[in-house]
Protein backbone atom coordinates (compact mmCIF):
# COMPACT_ATOMS: atom_id res chain seq x y z
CA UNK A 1 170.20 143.56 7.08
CA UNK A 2 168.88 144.74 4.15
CA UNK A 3 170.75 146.51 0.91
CA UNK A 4 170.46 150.01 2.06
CA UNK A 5 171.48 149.62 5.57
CA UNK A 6 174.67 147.87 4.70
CA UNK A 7 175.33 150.34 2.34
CA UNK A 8 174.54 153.12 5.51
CA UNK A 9 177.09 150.90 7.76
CA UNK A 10 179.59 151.21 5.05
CA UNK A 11 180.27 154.23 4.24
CA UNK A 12 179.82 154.76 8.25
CA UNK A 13 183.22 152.52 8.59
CA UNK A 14 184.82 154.28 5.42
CA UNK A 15 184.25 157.56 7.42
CA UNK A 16 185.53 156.49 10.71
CA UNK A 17 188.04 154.70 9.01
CA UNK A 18 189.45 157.57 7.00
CA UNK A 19 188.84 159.99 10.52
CA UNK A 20 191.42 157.35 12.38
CA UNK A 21 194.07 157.47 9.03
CA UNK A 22 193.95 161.20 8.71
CA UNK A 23 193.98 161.80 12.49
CA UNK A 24 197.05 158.92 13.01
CA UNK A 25 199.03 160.77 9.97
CA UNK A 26 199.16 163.90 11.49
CA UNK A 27 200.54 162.55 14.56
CA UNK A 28 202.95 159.94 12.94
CA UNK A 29 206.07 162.74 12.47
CA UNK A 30 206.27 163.56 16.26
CA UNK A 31 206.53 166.75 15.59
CA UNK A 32 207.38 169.65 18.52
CA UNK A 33 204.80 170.01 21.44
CA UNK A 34 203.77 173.65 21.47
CA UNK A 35 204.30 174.80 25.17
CA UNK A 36 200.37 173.67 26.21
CA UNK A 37 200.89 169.90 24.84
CA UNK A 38 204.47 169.98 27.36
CA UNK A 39 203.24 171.47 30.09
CA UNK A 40 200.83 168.52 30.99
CA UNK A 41 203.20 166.07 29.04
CA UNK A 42 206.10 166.54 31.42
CA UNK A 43 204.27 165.43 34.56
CA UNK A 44 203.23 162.32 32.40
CA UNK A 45 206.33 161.53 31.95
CA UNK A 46 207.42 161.77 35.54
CA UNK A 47 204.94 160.02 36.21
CA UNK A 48 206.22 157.29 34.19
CA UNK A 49 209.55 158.02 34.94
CA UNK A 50 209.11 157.49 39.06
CA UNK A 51 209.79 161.14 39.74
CA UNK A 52 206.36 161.76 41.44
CA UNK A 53 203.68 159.84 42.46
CA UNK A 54 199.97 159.05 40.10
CA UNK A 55 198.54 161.11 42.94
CA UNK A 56 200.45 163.92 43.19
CA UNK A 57 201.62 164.15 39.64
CA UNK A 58 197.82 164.38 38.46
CA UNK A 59 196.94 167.06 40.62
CA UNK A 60 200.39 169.47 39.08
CA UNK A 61 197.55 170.84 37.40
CA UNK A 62 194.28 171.21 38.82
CA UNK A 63 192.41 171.95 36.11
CA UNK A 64 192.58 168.68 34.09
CA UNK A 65 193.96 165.93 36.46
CA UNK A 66 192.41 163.04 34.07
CA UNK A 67 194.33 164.51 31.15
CA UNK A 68 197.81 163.72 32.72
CA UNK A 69 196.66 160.31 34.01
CA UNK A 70 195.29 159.00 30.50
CA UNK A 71 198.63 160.79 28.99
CA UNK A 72 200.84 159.04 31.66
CA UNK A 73 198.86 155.85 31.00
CA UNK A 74 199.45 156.25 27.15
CA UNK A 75 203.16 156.79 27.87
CA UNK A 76 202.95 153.33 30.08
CA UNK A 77 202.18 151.45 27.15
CA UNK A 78 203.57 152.99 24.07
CA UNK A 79 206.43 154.79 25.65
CA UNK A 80 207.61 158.41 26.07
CA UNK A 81 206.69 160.49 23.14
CA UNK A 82 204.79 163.06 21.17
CA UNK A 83 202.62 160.21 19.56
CA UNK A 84 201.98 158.69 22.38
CA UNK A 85 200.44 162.21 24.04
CA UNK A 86 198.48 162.84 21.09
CA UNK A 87 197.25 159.02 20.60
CA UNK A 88 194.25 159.44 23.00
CA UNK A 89 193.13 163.15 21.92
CA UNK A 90 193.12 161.25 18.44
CA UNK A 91 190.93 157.62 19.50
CA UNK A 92 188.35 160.11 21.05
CA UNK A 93 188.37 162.43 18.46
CA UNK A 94 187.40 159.03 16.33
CA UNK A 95 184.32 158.37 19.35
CA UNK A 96 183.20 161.55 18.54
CA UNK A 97 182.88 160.85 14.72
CA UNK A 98 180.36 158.30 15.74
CA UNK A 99 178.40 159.92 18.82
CA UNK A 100 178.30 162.64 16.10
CA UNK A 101 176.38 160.36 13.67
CA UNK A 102 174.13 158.80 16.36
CA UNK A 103 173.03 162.18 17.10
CA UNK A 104 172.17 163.51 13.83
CA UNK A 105 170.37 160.79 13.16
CA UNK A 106 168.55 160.28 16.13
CA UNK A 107 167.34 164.23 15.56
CA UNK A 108 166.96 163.92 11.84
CA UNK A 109 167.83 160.79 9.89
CA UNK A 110 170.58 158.45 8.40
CA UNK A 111 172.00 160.82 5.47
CA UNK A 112 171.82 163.74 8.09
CA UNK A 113 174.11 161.77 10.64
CA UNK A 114 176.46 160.52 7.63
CA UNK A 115 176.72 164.95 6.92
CA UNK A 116 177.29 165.10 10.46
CA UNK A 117 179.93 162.55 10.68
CA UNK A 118 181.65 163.87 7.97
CA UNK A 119 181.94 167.14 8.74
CA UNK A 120 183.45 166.12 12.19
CA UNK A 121 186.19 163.46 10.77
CA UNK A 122 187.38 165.86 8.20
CA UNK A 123 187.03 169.56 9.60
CA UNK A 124 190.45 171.36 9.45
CA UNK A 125 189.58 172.54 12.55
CA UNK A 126 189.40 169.23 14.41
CA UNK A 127 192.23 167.46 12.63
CA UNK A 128 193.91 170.20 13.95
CA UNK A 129 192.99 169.52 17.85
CA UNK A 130 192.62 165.88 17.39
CA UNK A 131 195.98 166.04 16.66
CA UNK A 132 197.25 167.59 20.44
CA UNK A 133 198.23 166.37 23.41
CA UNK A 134 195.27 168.44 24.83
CA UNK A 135 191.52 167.92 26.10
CA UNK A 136 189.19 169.89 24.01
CA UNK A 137 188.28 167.43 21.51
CA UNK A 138 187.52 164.91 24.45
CA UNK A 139 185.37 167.81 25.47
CA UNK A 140 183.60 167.97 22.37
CA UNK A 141 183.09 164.32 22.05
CA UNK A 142 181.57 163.59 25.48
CA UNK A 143 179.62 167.01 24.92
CA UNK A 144 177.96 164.98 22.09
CA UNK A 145 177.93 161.74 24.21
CA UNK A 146 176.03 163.75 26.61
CA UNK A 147 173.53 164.62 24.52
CA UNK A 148 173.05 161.67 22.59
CA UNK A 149 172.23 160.07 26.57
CA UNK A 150 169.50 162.70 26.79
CA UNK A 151 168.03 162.12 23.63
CA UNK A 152 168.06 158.09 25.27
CA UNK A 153 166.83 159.58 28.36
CA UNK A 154 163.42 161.70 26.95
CA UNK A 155 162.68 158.59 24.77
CA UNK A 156 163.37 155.65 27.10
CA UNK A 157 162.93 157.17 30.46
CA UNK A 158 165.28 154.55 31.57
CA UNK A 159 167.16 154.74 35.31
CA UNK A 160 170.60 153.34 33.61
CA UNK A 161 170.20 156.44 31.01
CA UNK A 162 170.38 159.40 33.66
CA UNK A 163 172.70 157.42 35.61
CA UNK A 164 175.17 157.33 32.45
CA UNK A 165 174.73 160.75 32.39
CA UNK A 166 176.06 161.21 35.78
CA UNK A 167 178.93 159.89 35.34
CA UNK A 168 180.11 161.21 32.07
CA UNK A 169 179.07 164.24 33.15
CA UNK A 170 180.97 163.96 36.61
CA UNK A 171 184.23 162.56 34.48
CA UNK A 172 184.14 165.09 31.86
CA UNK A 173 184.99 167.52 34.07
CA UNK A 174 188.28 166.43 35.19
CA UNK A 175 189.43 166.52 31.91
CA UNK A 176 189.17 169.84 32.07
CA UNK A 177 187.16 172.34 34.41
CA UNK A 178 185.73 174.48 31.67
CA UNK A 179 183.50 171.27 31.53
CA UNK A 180 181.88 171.96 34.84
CA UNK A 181 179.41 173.94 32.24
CA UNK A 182 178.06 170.69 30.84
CA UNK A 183 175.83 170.42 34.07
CA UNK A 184 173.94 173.53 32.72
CA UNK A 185 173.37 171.64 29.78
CA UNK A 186 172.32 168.67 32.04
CA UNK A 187 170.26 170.70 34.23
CA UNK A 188 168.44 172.46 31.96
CA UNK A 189 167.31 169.54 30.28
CA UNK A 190 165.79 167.72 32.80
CA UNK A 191 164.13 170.79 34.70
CA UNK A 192 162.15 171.56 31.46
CA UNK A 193 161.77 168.41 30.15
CA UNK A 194 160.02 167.25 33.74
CA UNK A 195 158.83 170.43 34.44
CA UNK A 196 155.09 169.00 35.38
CA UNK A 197 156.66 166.29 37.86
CA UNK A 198 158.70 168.73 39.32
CA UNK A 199 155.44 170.43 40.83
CA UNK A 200 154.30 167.28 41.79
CA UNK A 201 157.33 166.76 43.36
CA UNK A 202 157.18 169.81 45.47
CA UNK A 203 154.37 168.89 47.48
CA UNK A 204 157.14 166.09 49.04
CA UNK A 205 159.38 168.41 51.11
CA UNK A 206 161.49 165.59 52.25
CA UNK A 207 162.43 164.44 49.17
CA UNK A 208 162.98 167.81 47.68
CA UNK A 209 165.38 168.79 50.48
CA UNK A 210 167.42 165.54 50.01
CA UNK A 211 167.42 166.56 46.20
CA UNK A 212 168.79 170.44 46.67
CA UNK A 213 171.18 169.13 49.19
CA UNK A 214 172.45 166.32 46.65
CA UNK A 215 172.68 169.43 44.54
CA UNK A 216 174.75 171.78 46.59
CA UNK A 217 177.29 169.15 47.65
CA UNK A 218 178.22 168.36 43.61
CA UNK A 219 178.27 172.09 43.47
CA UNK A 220 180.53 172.44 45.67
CA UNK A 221 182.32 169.53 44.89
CA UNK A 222 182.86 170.41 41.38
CA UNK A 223 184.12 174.00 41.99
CA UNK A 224 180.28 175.76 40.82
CA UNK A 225 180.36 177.75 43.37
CA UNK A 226 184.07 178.83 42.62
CA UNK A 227 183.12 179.38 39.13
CA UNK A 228 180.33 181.62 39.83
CA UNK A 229 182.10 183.46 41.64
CA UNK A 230 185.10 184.18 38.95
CA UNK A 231 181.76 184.78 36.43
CA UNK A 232 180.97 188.02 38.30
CA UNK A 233 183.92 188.88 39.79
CA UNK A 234 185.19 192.21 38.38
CA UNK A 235 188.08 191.90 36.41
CA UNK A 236 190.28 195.31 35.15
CA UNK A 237 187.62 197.42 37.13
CA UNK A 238 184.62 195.99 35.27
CA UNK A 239 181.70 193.72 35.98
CA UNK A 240 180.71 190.81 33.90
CA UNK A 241 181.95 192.76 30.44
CA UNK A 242 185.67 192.50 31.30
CA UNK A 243 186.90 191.86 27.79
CA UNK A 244 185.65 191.98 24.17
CA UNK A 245 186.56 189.17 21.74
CA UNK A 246 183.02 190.29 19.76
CA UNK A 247 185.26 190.84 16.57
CA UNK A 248 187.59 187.69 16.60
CA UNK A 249 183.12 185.83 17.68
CA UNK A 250 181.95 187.56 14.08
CA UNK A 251 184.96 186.26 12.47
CA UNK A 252 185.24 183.06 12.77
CA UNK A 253 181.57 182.38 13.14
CA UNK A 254 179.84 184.62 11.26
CA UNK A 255 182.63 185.49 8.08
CA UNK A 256 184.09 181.84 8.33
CA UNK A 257 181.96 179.46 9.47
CA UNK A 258 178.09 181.29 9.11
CA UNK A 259 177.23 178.73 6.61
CA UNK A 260 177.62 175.92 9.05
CA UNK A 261 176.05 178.15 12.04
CA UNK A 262 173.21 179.29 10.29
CA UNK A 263 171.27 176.47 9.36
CA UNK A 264 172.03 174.41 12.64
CA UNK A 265 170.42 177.03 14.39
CA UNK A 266 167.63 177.27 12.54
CA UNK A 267 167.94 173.40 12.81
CA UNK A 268 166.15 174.11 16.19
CA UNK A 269 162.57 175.11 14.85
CA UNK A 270 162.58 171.68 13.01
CA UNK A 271 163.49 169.16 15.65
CA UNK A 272 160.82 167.31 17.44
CA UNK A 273 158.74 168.69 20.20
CA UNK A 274 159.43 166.62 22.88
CA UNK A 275 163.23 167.84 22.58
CA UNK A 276 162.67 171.36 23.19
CA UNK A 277 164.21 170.57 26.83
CA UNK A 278 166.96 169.25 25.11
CA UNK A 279 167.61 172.33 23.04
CA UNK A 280 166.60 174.58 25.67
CA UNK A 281 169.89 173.09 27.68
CA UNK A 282 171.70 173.11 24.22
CA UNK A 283 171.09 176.70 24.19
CA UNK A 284 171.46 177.56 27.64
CA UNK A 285 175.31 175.84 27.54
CA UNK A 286 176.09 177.71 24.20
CA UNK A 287 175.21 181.21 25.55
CA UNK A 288 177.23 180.99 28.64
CA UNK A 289 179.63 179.67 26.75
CA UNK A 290 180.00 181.91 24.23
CA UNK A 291 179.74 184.86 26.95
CA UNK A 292 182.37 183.77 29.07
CA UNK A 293 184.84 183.38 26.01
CA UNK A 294 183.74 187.08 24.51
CA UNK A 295 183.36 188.85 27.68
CA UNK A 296 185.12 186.96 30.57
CA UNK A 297 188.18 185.54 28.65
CA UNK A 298 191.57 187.28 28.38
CA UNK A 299 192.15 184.99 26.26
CA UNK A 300 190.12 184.06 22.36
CA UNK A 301 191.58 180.82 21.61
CA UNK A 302 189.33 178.52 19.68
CA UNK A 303 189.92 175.57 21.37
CA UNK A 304 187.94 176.56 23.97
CA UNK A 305 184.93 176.53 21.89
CA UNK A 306 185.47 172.67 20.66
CA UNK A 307 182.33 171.97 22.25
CA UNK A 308 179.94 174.76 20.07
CA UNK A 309 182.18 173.31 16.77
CA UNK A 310 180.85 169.95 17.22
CA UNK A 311 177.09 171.43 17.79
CA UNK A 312 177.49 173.04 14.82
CA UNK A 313 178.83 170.54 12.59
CA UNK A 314 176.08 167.79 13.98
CA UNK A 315 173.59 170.16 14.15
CA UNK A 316 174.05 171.61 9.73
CA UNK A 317 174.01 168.10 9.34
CA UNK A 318 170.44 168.09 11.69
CA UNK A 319 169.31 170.30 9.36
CA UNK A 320 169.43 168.80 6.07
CA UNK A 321 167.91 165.55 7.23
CA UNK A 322 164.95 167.50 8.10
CA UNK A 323 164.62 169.48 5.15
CA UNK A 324 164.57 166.06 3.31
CA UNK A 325 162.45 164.50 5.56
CA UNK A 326 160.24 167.48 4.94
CA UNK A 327 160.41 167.26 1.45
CA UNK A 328 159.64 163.70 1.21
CA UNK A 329 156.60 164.47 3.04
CA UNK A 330 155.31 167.08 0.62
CA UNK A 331 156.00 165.16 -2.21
CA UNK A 332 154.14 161.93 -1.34
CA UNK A 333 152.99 160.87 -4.76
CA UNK A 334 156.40 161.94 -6.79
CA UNK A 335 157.80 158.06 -7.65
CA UNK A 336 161.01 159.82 -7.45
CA UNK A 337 161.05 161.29 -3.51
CA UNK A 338 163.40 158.23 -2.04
CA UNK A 339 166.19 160.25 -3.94
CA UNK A 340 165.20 163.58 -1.62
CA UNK A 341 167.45 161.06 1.22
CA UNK A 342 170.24 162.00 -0.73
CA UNK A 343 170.40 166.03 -0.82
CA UNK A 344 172.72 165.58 2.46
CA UNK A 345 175.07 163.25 0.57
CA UNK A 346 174.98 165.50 -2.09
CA UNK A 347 176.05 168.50 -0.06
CA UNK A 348 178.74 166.10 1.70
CA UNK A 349 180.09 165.75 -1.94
CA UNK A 350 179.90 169.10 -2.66
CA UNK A 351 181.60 170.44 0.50
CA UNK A 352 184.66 167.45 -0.25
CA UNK A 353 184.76 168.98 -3.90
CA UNK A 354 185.11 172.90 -2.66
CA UNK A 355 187.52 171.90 0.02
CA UNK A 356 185.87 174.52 2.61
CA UNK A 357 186.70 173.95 6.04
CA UNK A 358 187.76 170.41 5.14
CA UNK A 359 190.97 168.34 4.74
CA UNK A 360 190.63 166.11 1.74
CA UNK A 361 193.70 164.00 1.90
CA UNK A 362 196.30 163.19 5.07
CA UNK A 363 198.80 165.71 6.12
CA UNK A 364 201.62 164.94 8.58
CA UNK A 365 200.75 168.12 10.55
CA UNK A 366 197.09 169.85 10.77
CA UNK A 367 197.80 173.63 11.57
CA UNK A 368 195.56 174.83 14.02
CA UNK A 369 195.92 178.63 13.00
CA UNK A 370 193.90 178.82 9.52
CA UNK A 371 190.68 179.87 11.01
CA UNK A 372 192.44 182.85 13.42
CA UNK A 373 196.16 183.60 12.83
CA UNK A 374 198.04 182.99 15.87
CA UNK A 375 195.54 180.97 17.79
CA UNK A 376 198.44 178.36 19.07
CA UNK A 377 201.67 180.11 19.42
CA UNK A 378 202.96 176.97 18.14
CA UNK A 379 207.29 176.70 17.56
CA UNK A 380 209.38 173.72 16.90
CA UNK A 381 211.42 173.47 20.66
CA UNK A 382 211.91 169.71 19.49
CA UNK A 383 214.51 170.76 16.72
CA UNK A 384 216.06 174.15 18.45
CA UNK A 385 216.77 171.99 21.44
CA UNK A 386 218.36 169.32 19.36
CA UNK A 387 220.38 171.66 16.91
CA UNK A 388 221.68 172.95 20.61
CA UNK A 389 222.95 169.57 22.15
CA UNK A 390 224.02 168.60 18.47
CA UNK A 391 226.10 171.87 18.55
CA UNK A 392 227.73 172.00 22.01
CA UNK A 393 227.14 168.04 22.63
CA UNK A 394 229.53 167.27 26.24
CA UNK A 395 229.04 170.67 27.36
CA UNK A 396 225.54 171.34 27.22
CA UNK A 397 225.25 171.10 30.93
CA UNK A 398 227.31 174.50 30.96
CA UNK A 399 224.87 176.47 28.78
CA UNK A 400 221.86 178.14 30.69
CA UNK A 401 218.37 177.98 28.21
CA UNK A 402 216.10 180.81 28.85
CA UNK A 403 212.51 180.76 27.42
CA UNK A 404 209.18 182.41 28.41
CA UNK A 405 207.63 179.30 29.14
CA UNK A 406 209.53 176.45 30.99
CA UNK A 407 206.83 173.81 29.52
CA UNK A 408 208.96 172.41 26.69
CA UNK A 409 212.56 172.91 28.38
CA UNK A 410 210.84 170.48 31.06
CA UNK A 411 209.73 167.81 28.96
């Protein structure tokens, strides 16, 4: 290994390093659940606890079975609490530092997957969701770990490649449902990309039946079908255009985070040819996305856009490893191009020095309403329910707690 490579894998570690610190702080008070974080929390614990059985108390809530079991199994080992929840949200948030590198520099090159990495360890907005007992950020990590497997998949065309796909894709999704849209992404990809064997493979009837029945049962056995269905059902008397976020979409991604957005778009007229399958399902998942959460969504939370975060963070830092690589290209007989490498590292700096959109040093808690005031209607049930027992101590059993949502009273 030479010089600069061990420097690369250095400040790699530092990155992840300092991801893990910041992401372990803000978890280390065991600070109040907000009602979300409880709700699948308390079947955890009874879990745990021998109320219920693994079976039964992972399906409570259909839409993210896994997420109890890894909670419960979390609980198992480092007992009953907040930071025990949170502890996995944070170790994948750390996975997704790295896939996040891979990726960038797979697309572009090392300083553009260092940008990329950064961006993702130290974003306020994913210190703030790495820090829940919720699935989002394992949503956006595996998003990235799915894409980094079809970047293997176009270059190696290896079996083991599309069958790693598969899976993640297949486990992502009972983490939480909203994930049964990373087989667009999956779809896409490989229709486009193998577009000419696909008409080769139409003149073999046999095998194409076996291949749209394969398809229909994991349709069906994933919920597609169901999900369709809820895309175009009519909702408040309308069809399709049920709601309108379009104000709280220009925001945050246009007012807030446009210089991020921007350039990782335009990251898509730079990246090599024999992607454009790749970005075609890129694109494909974003726009559904992004219409179901404007126009299908009662509700504009942001964590339900973790996934289109991480493609932009990876994707800005896409971007200015190909601008350098382009530059280095143009200037072929300057003695001083090698330094071009470092414009990424030099924006990294820059963006640590302005503070925007970043966390610079640990916090023990990582709001998650900067970006959109009252995104996570967040209160601290840990300390009212304490002051209460503290208060009427033997006869708490005779005082009745009302609350809009049960989730916290029951954990």
């Amino acid at each position: 290994m030479n010089k600069k490579s061990a420097l690369l894998y250095f400040i790699l570690t530092l990155i992840l390093f300092l991801g893990l610190w910041f992401r372990l702080k803000g978890i280390s008070t065991n600070h109040s659940f907000w009602s979300d974080e409880a709700f699948v929390s308390s079947f955890s614990q009874d879990i745990i606890t021998g109320k219920t059985s693994w079976i039964k108390g992972a399906s409570m809530v259909g839409y993210q079975p896994l997420q109890i079991v890894v909670t419960a199994f979390s609980f198992m080992i480092f007992g009953i609490s907040e930071f025990s929840a949170r502890l996995p949200t944070v170790l994948f948030g750390v996975i997704g530092i790295f896939f996040a590198f891979l990726v960038a520099k797979k697309l572009s090159n090392w300083s553009g997957g260092l940008l990329a990495a950064f961006l993702m360890a130290f974003s306020q907005l994913n210190l703030s969701h790495a820090t829940q007992a919720k699935p989002y950020v394992v949503l956006q990590t595996l998003f990235l770990v799915q894409i980094y497997l079809l970047i293997k998949l176009i270059d190696k065309k290896k079996l083991s490649a599309l069958v790693m796909l598969f899976i993640t894709t297949c486990i992502v999704y009972f983490f939480h449902s909203l994930a049964v849209l990373f087989w667009i992404s999956f779809g896409i990809t490989l229709i486009v990309t193998y577009f000419l064997n696909l008409k080769k493979l139409i003149q073999k009837p046999l095998i194409v039946l076996g291949i749209l029945l394969s398809i229909v049962l994991v349709m069906y056995f994933f919920g597609i079908f169901k999900e369709l269905i809820i895309l175009f059902k009519p909702l408040n008397g309308r069809f399709l255009f049920a709601y309108s976020n379009t104000v709280f979409l220009k925001n945050i991604f246009l007012r807030q985070y446009g210089i991020f957005l921007i350039p990782a778009v335009l990251s898509f007229l730079m990246i090599d040819k024999k992607y454009r399958g790749l970005i075609a399902g890129i694109i494909c998942y974003i726009f559904v996305l992004l219409f179901m959460w404007n126009f299908r969504s009662y509700s504009h939370n942001m964590r339900y856009l973790m996934t289109f975060f991480g493609f932009i963070f990876v994707f800005f830092g896409v971007f200015l490893g190909k601008i350098t690589d382009l530059l280095y290209l143009k200037f072929q007989s300057a003695s001083w191009r090698t330094n071009l490498k470092l414009i990424p590292i030099l924006v990294l700096i820059t963006i640590y020095i302005s503070s925007y959109k970043i966390v610079c040093t640990p916090q023990n808690y990582y709001s998650p309403n900067l970006d959109l005031y009252g995104d996570v209607q967040n209160a601290d049930y840990k300390s009212m329910y304490e002051w209460i027992e503290k208060k009427y101590g033997n006869d708490i059993n005779k005082i009745a707690i009302f609350n809009d949502l049960i989730d916290s009273e029951r954990f």
